[in-house]
C-alpha atoms as a PDB file:
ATOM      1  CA  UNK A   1       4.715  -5.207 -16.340  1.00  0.00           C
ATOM      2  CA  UNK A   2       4.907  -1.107 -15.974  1.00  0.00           C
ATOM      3  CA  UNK A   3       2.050   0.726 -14.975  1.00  0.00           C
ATOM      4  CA  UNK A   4       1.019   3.947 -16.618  1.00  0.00           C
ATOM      5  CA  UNK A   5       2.257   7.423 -15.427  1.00  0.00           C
ATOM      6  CA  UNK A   6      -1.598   8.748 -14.336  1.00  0.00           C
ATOM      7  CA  UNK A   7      -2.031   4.901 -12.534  1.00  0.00           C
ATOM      8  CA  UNK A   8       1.190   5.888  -9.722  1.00  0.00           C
ATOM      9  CA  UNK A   9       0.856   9.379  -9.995  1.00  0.00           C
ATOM     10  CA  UNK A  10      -2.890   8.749  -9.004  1.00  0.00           C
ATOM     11  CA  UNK A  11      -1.545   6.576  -6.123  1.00  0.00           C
ATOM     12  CA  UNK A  12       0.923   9.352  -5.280  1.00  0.00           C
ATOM     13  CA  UNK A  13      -1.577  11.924  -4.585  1.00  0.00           C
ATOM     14  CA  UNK A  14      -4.100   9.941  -3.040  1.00  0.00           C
ATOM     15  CA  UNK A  15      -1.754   8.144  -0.851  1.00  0.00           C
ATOM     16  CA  UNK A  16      -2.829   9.645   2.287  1.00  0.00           C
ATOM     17  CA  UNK A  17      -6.303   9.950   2.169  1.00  0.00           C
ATOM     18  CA  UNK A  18      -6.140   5.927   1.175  1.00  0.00           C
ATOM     19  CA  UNK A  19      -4.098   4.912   4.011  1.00  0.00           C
ATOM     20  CA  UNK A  20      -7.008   5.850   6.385  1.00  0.00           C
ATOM     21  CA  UNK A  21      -8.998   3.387   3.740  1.00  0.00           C
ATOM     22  CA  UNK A  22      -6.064   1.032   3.605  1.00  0.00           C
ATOM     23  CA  UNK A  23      -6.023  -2.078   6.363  1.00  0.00           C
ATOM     24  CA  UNK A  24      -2.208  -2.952   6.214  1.00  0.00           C
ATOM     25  CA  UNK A  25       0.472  -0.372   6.455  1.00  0.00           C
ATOM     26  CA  UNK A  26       3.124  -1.801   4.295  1.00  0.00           C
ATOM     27  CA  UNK A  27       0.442  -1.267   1.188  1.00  0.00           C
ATOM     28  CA  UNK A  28      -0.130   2.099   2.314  1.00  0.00           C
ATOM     29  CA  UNK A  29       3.435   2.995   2.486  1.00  0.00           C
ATOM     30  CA  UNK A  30       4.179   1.068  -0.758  1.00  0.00           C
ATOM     31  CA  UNK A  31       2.071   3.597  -2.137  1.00  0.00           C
ATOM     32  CA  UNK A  32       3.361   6.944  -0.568  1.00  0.00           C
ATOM     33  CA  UNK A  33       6.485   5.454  -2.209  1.00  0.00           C
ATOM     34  CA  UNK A  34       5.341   4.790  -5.640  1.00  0.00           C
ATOM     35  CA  UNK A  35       5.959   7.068  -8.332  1.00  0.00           C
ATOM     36  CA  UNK A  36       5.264   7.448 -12.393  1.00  0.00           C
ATOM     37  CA  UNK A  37       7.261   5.052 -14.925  1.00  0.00           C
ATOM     38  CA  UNK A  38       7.755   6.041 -18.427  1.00  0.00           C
ATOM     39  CA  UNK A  39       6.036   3.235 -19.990  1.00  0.00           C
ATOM     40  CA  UNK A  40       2.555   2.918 -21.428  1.00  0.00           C
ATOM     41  CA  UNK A  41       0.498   0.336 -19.586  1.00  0.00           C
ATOM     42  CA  UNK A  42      -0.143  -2.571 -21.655  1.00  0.00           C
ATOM     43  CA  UNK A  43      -3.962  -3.348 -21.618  1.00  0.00           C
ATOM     44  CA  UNK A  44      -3.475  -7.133 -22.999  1.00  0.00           C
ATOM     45  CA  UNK A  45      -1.810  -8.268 -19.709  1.00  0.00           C
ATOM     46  CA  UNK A  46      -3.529  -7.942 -16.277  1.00  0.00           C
ATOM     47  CA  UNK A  47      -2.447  -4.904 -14.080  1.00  0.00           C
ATOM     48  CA  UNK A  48      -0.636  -6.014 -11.507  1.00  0.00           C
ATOM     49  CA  UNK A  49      -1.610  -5.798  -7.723  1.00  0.00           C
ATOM     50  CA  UNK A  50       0.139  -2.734  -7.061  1.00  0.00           C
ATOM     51  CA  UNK A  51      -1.662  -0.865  -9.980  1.00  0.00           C
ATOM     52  CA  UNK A  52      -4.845  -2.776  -8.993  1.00  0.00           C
ATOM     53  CA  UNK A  53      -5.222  -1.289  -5.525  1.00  0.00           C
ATOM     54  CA  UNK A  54      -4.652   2.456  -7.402  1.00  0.00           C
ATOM     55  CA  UNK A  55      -7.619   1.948  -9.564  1.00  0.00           C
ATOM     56  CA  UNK A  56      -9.237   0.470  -6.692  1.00  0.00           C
ATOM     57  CA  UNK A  57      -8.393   3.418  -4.906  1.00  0.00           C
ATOM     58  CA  UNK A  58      -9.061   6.262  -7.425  1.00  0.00           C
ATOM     59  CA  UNK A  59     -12.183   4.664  -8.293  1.00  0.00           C
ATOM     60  CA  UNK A  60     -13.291   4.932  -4.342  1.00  0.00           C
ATOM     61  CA  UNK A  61     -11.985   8.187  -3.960  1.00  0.00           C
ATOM     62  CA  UNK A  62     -13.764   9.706  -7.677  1.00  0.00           C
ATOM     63  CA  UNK A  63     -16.683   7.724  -5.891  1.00  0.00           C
ATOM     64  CA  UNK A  64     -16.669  10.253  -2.974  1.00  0.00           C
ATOM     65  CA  UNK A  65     -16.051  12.912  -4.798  1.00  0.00           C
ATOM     66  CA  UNK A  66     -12.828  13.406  -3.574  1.00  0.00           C
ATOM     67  CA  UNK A  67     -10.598  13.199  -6.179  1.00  0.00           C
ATOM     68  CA  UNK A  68     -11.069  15.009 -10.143  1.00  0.00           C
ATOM     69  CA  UNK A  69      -9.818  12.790 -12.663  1.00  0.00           C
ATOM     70  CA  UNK A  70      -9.655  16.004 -14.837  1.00  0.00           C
ATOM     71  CA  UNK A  71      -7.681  17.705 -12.360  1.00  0.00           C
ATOM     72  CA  UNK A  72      -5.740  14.789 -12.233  1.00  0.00           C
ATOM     73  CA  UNK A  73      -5.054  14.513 -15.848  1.00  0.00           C
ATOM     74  CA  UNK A  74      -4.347  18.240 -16.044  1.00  0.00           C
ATOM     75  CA  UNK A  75      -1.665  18.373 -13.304  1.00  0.00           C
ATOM     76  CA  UNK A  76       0.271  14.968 -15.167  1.00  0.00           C
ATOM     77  CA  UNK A  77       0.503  17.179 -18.451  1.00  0.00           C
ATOM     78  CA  UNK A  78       2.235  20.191 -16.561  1.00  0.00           C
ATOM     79  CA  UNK A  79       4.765  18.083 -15.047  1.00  0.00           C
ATOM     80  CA  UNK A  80       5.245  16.021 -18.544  1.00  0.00           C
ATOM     81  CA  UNK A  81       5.236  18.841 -20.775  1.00  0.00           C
ATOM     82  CA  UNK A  82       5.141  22.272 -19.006  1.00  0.00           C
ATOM     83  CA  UNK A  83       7.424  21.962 -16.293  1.00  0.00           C
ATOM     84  CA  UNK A  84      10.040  18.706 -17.566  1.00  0.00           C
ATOM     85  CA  UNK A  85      13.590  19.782 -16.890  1.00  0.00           C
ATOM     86  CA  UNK A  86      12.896  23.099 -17.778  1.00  0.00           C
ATOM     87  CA  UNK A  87      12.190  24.856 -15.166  1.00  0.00           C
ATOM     88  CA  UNK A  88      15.359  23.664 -13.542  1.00  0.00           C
ATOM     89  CA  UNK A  89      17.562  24.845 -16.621  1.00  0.00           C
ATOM     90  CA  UNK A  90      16.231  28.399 -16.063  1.00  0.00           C
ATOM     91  CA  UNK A  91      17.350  28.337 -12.722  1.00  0.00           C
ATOM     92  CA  UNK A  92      20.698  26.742 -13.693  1.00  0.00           C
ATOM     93  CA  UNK A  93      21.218  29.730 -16.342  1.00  0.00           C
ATOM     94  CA  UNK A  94      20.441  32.615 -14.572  1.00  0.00           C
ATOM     95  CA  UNK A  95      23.218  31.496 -12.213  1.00  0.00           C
ATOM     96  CA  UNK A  96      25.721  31.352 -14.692  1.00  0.00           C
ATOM     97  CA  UNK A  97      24.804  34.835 -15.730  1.00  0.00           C
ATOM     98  CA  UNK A  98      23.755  36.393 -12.440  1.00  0.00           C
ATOM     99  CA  UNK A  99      26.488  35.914 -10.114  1.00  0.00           C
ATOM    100  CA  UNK A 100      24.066  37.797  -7.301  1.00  0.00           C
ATOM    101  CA  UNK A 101      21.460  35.286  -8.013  1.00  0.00           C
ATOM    102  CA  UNK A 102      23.459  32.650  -7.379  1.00  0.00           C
ATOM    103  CA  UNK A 103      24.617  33.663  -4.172  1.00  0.00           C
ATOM    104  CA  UNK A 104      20.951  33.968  -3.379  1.00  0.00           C
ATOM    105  CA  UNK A 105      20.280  30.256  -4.851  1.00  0.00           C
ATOM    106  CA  UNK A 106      23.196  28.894  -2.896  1.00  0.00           C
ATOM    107  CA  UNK A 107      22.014  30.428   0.173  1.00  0.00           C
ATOM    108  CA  UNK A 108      18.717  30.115   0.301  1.00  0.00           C
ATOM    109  CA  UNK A 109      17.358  27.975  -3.049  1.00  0.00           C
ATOM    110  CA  UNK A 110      13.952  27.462  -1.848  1.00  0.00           C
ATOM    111  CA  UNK A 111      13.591  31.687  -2.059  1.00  0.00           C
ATOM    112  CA  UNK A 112      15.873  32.230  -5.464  1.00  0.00           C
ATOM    113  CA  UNK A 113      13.634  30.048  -6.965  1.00  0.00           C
ATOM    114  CA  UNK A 114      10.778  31.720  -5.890  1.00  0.00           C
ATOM    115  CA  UNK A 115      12.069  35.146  -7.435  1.00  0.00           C
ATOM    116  CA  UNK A 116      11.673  33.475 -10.705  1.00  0.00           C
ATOM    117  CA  UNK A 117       8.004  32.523  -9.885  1.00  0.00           C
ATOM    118  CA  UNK A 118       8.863  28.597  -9.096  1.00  0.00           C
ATOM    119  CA  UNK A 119       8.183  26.860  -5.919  1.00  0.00           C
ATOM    120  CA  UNK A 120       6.696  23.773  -4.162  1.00  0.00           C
ATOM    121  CA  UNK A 121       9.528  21.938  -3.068  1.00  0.00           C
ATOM    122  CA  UNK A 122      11.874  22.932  -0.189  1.00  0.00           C
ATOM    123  CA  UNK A 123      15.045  23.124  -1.947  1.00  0.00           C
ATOM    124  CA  UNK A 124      18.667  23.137  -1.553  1.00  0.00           C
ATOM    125  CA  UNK A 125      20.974  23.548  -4.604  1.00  0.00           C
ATOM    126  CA  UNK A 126      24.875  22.537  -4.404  1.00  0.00           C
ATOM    127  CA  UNK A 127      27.338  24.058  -6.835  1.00  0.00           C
ATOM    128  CA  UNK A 128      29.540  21.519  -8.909  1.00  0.00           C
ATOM    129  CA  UNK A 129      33.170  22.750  -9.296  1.00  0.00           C
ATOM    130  CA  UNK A 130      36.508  21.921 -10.085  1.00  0.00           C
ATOM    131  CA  UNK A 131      37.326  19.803  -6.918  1.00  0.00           C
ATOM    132  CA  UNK A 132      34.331  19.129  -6.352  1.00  0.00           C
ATOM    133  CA  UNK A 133      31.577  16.848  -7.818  1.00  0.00           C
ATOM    134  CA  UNK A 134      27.629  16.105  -6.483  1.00  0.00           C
ATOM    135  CA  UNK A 135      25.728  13.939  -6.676  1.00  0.00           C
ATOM    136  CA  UNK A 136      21.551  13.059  -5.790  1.00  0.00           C
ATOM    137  CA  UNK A 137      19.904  10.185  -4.505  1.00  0.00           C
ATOM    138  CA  UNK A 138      16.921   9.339  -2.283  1.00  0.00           C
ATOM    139  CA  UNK A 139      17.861   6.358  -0.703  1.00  0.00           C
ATOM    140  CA  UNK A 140      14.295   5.689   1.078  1.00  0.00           C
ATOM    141  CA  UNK A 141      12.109   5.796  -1.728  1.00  0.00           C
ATOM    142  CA  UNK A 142      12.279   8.259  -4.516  1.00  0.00           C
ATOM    143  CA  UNK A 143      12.072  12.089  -3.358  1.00  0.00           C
ATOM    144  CA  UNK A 144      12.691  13.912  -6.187  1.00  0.00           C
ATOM    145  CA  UNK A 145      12.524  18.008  -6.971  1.00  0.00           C
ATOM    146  CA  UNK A 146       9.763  17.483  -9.354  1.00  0.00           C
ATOM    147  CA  UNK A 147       8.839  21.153  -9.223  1.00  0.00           C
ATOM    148  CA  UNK A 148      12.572  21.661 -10.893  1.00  0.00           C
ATOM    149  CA  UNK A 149      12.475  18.854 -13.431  1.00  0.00           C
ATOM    150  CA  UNK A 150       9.622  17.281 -13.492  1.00  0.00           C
ATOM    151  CA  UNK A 151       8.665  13.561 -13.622  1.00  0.00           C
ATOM    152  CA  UNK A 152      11.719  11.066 -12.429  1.00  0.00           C
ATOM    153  CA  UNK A 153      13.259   8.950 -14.353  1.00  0.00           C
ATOM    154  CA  UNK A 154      13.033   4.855 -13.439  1.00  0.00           C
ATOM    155  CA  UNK A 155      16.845   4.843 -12.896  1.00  0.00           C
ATOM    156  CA  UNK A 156      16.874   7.112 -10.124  1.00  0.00           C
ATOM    157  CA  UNK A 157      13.751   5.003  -8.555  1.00  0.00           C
ATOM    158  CA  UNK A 158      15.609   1.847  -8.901  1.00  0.00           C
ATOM    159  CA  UNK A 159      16.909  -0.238  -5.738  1.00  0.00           C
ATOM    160  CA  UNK A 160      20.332  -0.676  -7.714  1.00  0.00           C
ATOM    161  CA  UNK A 161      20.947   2.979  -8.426  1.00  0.00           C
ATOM    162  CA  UNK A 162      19.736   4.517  -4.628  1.00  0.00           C
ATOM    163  CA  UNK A 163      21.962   1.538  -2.929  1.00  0.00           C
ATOM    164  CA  UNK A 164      25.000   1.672  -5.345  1.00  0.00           C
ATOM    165  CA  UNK A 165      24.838   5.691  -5.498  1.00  0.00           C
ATOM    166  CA  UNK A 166      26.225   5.790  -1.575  1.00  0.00           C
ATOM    167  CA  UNK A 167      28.195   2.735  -1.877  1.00  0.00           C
ATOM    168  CA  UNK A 168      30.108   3.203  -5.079  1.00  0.00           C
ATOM    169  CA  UNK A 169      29.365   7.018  -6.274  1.00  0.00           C
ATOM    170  CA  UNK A 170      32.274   6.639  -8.654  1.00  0.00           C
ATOM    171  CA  UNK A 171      31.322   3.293  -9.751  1.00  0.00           C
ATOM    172  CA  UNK A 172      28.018   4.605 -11.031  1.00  0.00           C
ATOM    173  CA  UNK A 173      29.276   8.069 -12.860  1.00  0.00           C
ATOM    174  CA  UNK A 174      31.303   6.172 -14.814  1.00  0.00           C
ATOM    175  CA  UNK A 175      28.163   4.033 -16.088  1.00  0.00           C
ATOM    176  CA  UNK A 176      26.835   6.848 -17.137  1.00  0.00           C
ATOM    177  CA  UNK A 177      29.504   8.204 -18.635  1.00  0.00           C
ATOM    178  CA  UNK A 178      31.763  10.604 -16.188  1.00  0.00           C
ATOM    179  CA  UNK A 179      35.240  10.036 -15.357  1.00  0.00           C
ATOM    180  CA  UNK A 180      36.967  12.247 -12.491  1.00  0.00           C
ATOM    181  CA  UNK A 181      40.189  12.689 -11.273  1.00  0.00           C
ATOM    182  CA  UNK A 182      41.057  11.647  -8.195  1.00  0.00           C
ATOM    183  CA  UNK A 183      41.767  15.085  -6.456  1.00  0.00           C
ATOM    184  CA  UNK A 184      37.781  15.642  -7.554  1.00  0.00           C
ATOM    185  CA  UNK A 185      35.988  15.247  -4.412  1.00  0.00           C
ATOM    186  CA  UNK A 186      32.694  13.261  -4.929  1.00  0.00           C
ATOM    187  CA  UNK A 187      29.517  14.587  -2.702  1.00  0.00           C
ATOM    188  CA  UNK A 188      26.211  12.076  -2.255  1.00  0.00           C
ATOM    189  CA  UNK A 189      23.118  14.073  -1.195  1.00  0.00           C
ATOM    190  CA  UNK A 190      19.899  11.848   0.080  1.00  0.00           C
ATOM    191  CA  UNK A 191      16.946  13.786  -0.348  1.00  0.00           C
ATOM    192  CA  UNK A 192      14.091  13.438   1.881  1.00  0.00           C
ATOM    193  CA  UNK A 193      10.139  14.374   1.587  1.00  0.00           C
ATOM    194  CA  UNK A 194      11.514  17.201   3.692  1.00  0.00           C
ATOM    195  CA  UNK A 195      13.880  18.330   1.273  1.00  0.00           C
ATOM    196  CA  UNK A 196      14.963  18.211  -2.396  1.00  0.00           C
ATOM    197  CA  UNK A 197      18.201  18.807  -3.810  1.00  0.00           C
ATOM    198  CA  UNK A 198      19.437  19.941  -7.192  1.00  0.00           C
ATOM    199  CA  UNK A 199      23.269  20.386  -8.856  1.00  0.00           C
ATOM    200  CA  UNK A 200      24.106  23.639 -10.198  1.00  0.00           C
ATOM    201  CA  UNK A 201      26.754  21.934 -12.360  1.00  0.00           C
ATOM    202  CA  UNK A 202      29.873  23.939 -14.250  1.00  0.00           C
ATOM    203  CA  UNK A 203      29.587  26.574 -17.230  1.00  0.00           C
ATOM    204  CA  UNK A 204      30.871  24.743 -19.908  1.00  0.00           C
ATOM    205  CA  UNK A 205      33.622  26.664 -21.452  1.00  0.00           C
ATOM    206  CA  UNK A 206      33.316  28.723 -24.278  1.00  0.00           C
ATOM    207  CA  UNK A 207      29.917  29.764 -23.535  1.00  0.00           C
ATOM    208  CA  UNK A 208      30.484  33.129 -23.051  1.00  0.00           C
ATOM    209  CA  UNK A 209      28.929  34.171 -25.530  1.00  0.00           C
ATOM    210  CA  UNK A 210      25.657  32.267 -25.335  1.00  0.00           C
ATOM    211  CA  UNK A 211      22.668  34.696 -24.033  1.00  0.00           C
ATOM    212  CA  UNK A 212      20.850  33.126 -20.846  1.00  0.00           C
ATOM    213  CA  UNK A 213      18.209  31.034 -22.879  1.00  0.00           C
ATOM    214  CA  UNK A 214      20.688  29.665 -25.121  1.00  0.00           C
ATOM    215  CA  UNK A 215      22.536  28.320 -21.956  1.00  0.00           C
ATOM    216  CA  UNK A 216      19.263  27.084 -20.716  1.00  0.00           C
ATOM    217  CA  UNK A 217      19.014  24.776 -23.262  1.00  0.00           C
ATOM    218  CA  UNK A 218      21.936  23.425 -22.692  1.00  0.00           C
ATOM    219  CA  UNK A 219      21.553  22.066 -19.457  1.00  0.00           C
ATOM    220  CA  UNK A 220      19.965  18.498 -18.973  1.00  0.00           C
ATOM    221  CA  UNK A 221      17.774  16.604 -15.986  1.00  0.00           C
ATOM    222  CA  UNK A 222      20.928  14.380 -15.799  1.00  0.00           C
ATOM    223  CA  UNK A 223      23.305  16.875 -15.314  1.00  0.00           C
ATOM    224  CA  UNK A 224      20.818  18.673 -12.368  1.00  0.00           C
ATOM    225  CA  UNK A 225      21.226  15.248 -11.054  1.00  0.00           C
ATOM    226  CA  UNK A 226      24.747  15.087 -10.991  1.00  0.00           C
ATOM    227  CA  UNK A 227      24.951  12.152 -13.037  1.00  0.00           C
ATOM    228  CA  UNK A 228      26.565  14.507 -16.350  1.00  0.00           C
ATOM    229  CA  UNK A 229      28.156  17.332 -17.125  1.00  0.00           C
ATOM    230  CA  UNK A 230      26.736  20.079 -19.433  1.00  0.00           C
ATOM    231  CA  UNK A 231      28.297  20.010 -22.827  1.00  0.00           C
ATOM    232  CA  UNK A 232      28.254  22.276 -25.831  1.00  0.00           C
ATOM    233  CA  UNK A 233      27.195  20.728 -28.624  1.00  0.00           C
ATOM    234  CA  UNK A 234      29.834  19.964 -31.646  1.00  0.00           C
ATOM    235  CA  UNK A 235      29.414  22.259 -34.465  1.00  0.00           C
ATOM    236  CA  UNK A 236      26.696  20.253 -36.914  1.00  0.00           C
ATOM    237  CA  UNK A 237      25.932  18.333 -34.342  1.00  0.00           C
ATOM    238  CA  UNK A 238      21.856  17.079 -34.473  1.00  0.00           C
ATOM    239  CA  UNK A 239      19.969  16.974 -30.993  1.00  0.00           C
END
């Protein structure tokens, strides 16, 4: 059974305040590492011990005052609803129509960002080409540029796709759906607490005459992965 997205996000944030309440060190890590699934928690089945020690936790730390459940609540909507994959496809677009701008982002992504009035993460961005092909991955735990897309989806958290990602990069774009030619170089990127990463992947072609919002809707959380490409929708084609 799946947890609710305020139950690890709770965990998430409290994490290091409850590891000085926390008497073993594996639980406390196991909840630095725990992130948000996109499931609704099923209140006919008993939570299960990891979600257990959140709501012990968040009730202790509400307790002392330490923790808003408002605020709480308030900063899981942004990152659902405000922030998503959208702030990533700005970022993504005004590259593709600012070639300054993304010399800037390529440079020094942390500070392009920021000219847009997005930040929080320390951030590197790596331009997909014609030869060559990235790809993102944490393989400790689940670091992901959640300022840039938002909440993470479970595949990326999952032991299978953060082992299998280094191991077989190919292997895995191909299960979800992209084929490369051998002379394509594929690039693996682990991100770390320290530092995010996200793909500036290719202009589609015959975009050019889509204005810079058009082309941010366009561009997917996947493909700021690296696990699509951006595609142009077929004419009559429903989203």
């Amino acid at each position: 059974m799946t947890t609710s997205r305020r139950d690890l996000l709770t965990g998430a944030l409290t994490a290091a305040a409850g590891a000085a309440l926390a008497p073993d060190p594996a639980g406390a890590q196991a909840r630095d590492h725990e992130h948000d699934h996109d499931h609704e928690h099923d209140h006919q089945v008993a939570p299960s011990d990891p979600a257990l020690r959140v709501k012990a936790l968040e009730s202790l730390m509400v307790a002392k005052g330490l923790v808003d459940p408002a605020a709480l609540d308030a900063l899981i909507d942004t990152y659902e609803h405000q922030v998503g994959p959208r702030r990533g496809a700005q970022v993504v677009a005004r590259a593709w129509v600012d070639h300054a701008f993304r010399e800037r982002l390529l440079t020094d992504a942390t500070s392009a960002v920021a000219e847009l009035g997005f930040g929080g993460d320390t951030l590197r961005v790596v331009e997909n080409t014609a030869a060559i092909h990235n790809l993102i991955v944490c393989t400790l735990c689940s670091c992901y540029p959640w300022s840039m897309l938002g909440l993470p989806p479970v595949w990326y958290k999952s032991s299978a796709y953060r082992s299998r990602t280094v191991i077989d990069p190919r292997g895995v774009l191909r299960e979800f759906g992209v084929e490369l030619g051998d002379d394509v170089e594929v690039r693996v990127w682990d991100s770390t607490a320290d530092l995010r990463y996200l793909v500036l992947p290719e202009r589609p072609a015959g975009t050019q005459h889509l204005t810079e919002e058009s082309l941010a809707a366009l561009v997917t959380r996947d493909a700021m992965v690296g696990v699509a490409k951006v595609a142009v929708p077929r004419p009559g084609a429903h989203a």
